[in-house]
PDB file of N, CA and C in Angstrom:
ATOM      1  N   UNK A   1     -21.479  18.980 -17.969  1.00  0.00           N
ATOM      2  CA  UNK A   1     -20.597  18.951 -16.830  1.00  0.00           C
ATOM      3  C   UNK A   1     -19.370  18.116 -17.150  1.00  0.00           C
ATOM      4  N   UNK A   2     -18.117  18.415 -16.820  1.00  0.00           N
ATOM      5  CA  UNK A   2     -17.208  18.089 -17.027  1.00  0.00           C
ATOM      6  C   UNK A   2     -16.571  17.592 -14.983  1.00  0.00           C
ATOM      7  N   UNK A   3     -16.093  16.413 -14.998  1.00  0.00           N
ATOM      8  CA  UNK A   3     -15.544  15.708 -14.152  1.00  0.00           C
ATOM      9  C   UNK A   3     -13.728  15.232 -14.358  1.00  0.00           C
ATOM     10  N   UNK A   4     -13.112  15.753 -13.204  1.00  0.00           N
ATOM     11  CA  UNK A   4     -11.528  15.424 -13.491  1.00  0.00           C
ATOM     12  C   UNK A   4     -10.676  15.006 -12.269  1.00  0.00           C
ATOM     13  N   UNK A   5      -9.702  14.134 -12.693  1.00  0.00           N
ATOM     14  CA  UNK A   5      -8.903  13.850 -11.346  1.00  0.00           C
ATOM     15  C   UNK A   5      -7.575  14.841 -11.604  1.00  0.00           C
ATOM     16  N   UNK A   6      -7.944  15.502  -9.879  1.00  0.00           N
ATOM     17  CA  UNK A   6      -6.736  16.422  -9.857  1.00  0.00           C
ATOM     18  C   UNK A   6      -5.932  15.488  -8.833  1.00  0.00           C
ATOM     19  N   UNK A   7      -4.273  15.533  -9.122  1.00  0.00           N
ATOM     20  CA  UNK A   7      -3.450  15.168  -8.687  1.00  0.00           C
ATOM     21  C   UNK A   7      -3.277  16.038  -7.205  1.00  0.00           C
ATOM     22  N   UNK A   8      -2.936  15.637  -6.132  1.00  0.00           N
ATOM     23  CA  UNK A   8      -3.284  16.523  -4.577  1.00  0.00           C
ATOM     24  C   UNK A   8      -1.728  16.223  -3.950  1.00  0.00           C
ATOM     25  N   UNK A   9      -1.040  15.256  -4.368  1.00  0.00           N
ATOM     26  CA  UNK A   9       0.199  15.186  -3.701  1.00  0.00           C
ATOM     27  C   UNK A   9       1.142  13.929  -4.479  1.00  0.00           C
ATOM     28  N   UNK A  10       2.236  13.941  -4.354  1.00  0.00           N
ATOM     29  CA  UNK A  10       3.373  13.294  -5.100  1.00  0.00           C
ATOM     30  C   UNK A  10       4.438  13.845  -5.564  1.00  0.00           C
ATOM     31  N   UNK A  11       5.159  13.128  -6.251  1.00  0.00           N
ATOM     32  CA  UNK A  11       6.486  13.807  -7.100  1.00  0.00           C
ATOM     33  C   UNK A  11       6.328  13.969  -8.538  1.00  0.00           C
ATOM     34  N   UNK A  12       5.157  14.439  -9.176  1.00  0.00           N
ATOM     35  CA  UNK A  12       4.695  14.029 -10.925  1.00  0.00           C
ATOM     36  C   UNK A  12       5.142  15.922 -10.878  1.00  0.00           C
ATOM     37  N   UNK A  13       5.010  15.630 -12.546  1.00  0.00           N
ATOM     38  CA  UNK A  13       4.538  17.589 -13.173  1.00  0.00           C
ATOM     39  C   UNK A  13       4.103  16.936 -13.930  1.00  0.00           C
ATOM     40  N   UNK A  14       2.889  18.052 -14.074  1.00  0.00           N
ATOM     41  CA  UNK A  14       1.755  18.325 -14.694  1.00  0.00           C
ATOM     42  C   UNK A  14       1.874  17.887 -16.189  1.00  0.00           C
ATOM     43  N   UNK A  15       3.351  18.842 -16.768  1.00  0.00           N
ATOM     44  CA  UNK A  15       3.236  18.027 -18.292  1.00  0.00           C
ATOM     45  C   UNK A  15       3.710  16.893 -18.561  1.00  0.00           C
ATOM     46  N   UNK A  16       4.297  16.217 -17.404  1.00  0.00           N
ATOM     47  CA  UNK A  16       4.186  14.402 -17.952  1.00  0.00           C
ATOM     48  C   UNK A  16       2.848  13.759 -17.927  1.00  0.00           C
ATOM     49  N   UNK A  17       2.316  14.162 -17.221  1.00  0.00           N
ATOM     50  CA  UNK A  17       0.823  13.758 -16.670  1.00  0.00           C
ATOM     51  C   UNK A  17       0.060  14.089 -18.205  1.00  0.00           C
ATOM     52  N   UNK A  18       0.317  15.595 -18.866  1.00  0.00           N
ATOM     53  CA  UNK A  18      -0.298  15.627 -19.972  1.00  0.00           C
ATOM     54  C   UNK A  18       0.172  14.798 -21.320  1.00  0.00           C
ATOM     55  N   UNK A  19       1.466  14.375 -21.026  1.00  0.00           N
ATOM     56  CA  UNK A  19       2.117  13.791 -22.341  1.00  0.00           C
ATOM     57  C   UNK A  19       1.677  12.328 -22.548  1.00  0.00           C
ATOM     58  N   UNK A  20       1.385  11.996 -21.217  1.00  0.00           N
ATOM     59  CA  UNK A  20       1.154  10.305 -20.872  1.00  0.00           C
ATOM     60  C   UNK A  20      -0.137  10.340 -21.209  1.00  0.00           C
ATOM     61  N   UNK A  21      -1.015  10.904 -21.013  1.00  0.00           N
ATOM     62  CA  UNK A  21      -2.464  11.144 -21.308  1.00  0.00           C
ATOM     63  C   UNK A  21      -3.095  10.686 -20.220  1.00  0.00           C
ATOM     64  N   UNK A  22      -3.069  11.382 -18.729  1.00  0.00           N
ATOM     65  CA  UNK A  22      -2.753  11.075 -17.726  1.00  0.00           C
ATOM     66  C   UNK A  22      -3.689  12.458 -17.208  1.00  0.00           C
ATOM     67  N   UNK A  23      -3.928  13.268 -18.056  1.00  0.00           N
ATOM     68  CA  UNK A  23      -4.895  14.609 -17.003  1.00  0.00           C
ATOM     69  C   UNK A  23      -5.680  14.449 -18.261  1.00  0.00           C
ATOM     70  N   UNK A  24      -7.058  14.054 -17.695  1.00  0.00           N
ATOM     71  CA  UNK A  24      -8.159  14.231 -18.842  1.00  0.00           C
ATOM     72  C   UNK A  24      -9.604  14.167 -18.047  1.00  0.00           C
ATOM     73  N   UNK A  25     -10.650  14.793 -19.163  1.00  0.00           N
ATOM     74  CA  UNK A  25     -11.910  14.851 -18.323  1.00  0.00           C
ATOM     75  C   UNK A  25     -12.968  13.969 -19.003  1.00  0.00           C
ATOM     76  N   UNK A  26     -14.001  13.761 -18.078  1.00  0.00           N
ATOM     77  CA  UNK A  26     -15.334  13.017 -18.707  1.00  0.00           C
ATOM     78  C   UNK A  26     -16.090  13.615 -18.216  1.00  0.00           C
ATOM     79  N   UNK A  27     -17.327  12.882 -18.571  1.00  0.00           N
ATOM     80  CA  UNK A  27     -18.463  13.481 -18.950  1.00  0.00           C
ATOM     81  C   UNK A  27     -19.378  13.322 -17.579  1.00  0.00           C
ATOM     82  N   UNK A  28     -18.711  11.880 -17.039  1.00  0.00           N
ATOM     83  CA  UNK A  28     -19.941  11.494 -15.773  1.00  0.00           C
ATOM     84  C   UNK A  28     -18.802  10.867 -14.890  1.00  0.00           C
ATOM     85  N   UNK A  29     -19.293  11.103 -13.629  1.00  0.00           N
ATOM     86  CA  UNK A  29     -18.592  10.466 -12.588  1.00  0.00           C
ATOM     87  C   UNK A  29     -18.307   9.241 -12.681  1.00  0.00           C
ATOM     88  N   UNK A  30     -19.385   8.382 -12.977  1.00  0.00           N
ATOM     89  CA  UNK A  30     -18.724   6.505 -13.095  1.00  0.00           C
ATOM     90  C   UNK A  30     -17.714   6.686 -14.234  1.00  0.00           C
ATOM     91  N   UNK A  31     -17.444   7.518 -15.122  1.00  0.00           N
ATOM     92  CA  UNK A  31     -16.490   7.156 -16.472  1.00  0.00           C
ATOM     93  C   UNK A  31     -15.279   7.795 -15.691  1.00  0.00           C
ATOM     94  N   UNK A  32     -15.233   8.632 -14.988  1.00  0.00           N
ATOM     95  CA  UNK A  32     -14.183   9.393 -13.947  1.00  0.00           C
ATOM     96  C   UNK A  32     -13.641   7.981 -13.285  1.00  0.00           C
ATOM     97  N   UNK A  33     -14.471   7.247 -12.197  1.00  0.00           N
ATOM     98  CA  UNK A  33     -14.175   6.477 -11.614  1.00  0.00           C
ATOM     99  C   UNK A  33     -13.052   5.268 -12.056  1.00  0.00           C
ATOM    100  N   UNK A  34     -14.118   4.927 -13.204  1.00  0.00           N
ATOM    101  CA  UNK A  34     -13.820   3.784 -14.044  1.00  0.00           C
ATOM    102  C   UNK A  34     -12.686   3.851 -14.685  1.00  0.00           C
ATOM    103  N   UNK A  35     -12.584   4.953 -15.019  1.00  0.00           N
ATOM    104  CA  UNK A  35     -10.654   5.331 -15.477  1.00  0.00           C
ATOM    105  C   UNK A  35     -10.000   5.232 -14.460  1.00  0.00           C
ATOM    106  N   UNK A  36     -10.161   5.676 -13.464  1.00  0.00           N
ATOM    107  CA  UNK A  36      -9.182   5.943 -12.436  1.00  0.00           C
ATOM    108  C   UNK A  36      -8.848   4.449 -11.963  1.00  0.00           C
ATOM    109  N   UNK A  37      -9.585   3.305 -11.453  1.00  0.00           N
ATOM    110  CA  UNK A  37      -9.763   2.309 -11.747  1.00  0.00           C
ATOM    111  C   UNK A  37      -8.685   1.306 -12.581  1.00  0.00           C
ATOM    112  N   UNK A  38      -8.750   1.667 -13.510  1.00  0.00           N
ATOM    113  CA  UNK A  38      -8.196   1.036 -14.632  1.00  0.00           C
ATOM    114  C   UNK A  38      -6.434   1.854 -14.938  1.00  0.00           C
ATOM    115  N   UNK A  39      -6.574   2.926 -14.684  1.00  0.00           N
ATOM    116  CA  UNK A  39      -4.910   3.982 -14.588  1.00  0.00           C
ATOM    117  C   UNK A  39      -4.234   4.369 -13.021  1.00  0.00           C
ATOM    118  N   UNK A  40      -4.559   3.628 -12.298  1.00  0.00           N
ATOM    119  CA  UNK A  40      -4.319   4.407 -10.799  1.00  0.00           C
ATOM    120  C   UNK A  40      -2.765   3.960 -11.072  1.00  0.00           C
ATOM    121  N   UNK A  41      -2.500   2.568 -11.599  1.00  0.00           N
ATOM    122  CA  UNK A  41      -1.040   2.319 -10.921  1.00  0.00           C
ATOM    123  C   UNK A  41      -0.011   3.571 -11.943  1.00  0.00           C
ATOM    124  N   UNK A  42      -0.706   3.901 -13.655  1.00  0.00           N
ATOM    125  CA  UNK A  42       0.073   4.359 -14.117  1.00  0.00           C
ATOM    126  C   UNK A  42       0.369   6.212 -13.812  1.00  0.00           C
ATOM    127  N   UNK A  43      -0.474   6.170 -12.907  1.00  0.00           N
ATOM    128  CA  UNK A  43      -0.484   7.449 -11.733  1.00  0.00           C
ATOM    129  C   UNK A  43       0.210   7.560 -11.068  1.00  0.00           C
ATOM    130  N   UNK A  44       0.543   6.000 -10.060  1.00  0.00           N
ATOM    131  CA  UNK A  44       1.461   5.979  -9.541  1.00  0.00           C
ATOM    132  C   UNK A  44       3.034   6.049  -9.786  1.00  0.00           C
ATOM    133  N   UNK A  45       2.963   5.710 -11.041  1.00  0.00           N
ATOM    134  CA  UNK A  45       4.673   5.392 -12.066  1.00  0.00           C
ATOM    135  C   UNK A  45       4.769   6.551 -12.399  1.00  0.00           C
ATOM    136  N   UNK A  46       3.421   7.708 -12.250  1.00  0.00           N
ATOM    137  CA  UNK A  46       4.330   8.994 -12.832  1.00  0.00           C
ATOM    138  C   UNK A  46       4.330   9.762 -11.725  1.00  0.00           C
ATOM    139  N   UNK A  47       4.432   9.473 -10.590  1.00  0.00           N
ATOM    140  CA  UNK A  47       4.604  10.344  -9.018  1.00  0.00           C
ATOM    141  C   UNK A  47       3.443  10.684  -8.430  1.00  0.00           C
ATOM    142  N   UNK A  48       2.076  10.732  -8.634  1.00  0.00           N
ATOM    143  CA  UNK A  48       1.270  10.677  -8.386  1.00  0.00           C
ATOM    144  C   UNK A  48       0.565   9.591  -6.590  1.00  0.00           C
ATOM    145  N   UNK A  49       0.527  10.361  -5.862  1.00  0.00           N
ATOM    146  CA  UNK A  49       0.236   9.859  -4.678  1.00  0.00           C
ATOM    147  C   UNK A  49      -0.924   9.656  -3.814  1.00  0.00           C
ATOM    148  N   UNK A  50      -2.015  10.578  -4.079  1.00  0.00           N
ATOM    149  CA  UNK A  50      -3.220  10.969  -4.085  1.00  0.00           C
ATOM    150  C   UNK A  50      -4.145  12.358  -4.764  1.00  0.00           C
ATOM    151  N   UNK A  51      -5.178  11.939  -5.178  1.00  0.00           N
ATOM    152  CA  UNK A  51      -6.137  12.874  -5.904  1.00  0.00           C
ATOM    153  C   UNK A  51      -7.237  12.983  -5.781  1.00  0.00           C
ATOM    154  N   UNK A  52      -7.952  13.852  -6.027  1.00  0.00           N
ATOM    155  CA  UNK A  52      -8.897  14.124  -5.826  1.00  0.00           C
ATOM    156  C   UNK A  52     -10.129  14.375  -7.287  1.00  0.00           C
ATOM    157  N   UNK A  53     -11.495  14.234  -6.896  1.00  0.00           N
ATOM    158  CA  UNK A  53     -12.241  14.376  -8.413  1.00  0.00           C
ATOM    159  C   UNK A  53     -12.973  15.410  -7.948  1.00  0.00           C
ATOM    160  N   UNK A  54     -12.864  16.223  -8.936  1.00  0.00           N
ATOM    161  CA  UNK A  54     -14.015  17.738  -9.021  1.00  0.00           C
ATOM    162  C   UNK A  54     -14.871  17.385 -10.230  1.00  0.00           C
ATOM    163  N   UNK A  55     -16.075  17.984 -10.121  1.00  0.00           N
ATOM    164  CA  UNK A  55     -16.708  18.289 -11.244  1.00  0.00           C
ATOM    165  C   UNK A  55     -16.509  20.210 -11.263  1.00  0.00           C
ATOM    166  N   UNK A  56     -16.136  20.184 -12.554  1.00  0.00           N
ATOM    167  CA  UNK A  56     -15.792  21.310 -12.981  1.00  0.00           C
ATOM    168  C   UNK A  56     -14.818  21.906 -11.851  1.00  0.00           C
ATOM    169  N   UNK A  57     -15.296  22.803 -10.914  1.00  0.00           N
ATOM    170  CA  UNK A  57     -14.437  23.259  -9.932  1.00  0.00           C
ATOM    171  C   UNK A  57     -14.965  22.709  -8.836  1.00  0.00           C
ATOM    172  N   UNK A  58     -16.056  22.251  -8.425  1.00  0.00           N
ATOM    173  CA  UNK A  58     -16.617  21.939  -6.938  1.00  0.00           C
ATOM    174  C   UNK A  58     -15.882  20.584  -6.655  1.00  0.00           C
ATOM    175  N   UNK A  59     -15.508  20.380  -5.696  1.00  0.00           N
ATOM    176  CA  UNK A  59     -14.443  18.994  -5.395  1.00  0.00           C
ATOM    177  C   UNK A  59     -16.097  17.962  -4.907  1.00  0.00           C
ATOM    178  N   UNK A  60     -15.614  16.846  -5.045  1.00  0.00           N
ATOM    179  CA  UNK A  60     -16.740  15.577  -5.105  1.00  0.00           C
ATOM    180  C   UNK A  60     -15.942  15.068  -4.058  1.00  0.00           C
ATOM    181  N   UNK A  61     -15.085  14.471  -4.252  1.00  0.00           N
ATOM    182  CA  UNK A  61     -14.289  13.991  -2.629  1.00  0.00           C
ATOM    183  C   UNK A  61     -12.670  13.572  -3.144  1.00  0.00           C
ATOM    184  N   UNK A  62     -12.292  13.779  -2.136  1.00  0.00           N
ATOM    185  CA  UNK A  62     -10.508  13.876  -2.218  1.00  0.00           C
ATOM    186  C   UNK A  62     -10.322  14.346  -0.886  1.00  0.00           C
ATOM    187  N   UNK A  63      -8.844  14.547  -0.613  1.00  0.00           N
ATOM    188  CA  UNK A  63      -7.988  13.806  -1.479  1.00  0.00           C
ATOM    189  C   UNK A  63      -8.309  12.275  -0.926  1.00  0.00           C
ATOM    190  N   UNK A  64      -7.890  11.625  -1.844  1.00  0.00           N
ATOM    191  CA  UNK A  64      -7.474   9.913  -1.761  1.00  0.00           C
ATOM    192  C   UNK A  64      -6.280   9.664  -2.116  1.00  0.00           C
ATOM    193  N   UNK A  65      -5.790   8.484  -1.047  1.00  0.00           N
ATOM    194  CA  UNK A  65      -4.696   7.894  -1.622  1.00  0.00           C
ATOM    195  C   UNK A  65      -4.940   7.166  -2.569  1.00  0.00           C
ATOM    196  N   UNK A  66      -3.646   7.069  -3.329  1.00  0.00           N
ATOM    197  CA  UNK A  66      -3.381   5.789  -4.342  1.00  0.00           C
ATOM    198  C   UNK A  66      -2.565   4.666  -4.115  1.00  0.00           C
ATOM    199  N   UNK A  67      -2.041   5.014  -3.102  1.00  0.00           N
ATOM    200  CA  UNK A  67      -1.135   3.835  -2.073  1.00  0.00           C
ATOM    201  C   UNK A  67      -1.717   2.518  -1.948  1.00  0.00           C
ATOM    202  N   UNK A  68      -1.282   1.379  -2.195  1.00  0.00           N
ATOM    203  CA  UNK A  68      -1.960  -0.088  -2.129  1.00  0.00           C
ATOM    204  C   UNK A  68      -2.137  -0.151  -0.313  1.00  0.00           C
TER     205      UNK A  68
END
């Protein structure tokens, strides 16, 4: 199973998000978390406003803000 944060609202595109290394997947939800965690603000610096985590396609919960 593959787990990912999809971006749900902001001012980003997709291929800065890929250049920054900024759209990527894991393996388990806490390693999902735990990134997100640790990259939310640099989410925020690339327009990124709230997202959401799917495993594979089924959404787990979103959207969330990233707003302090």
């Amino acid at each position: 199973m593959s787990y990912r944060w999809q971006p749900t609202a902001g001012t980003y595109a997709e291929g800065d998000l890929d250049a920054a290394g900024l759209a990527q997947s894991f393996d388990s939800q806490p390693a999902a978390e735990e990134w997100l965690t640790m990259f939310f603000e640099d989410l925020l610096d690339h327009g990124v406003s709230e997202v959401s985590l799917y495993e594979e396609d089924r959404l787990v919960y979103g959207p969330m803000s990233l707003n302090p």
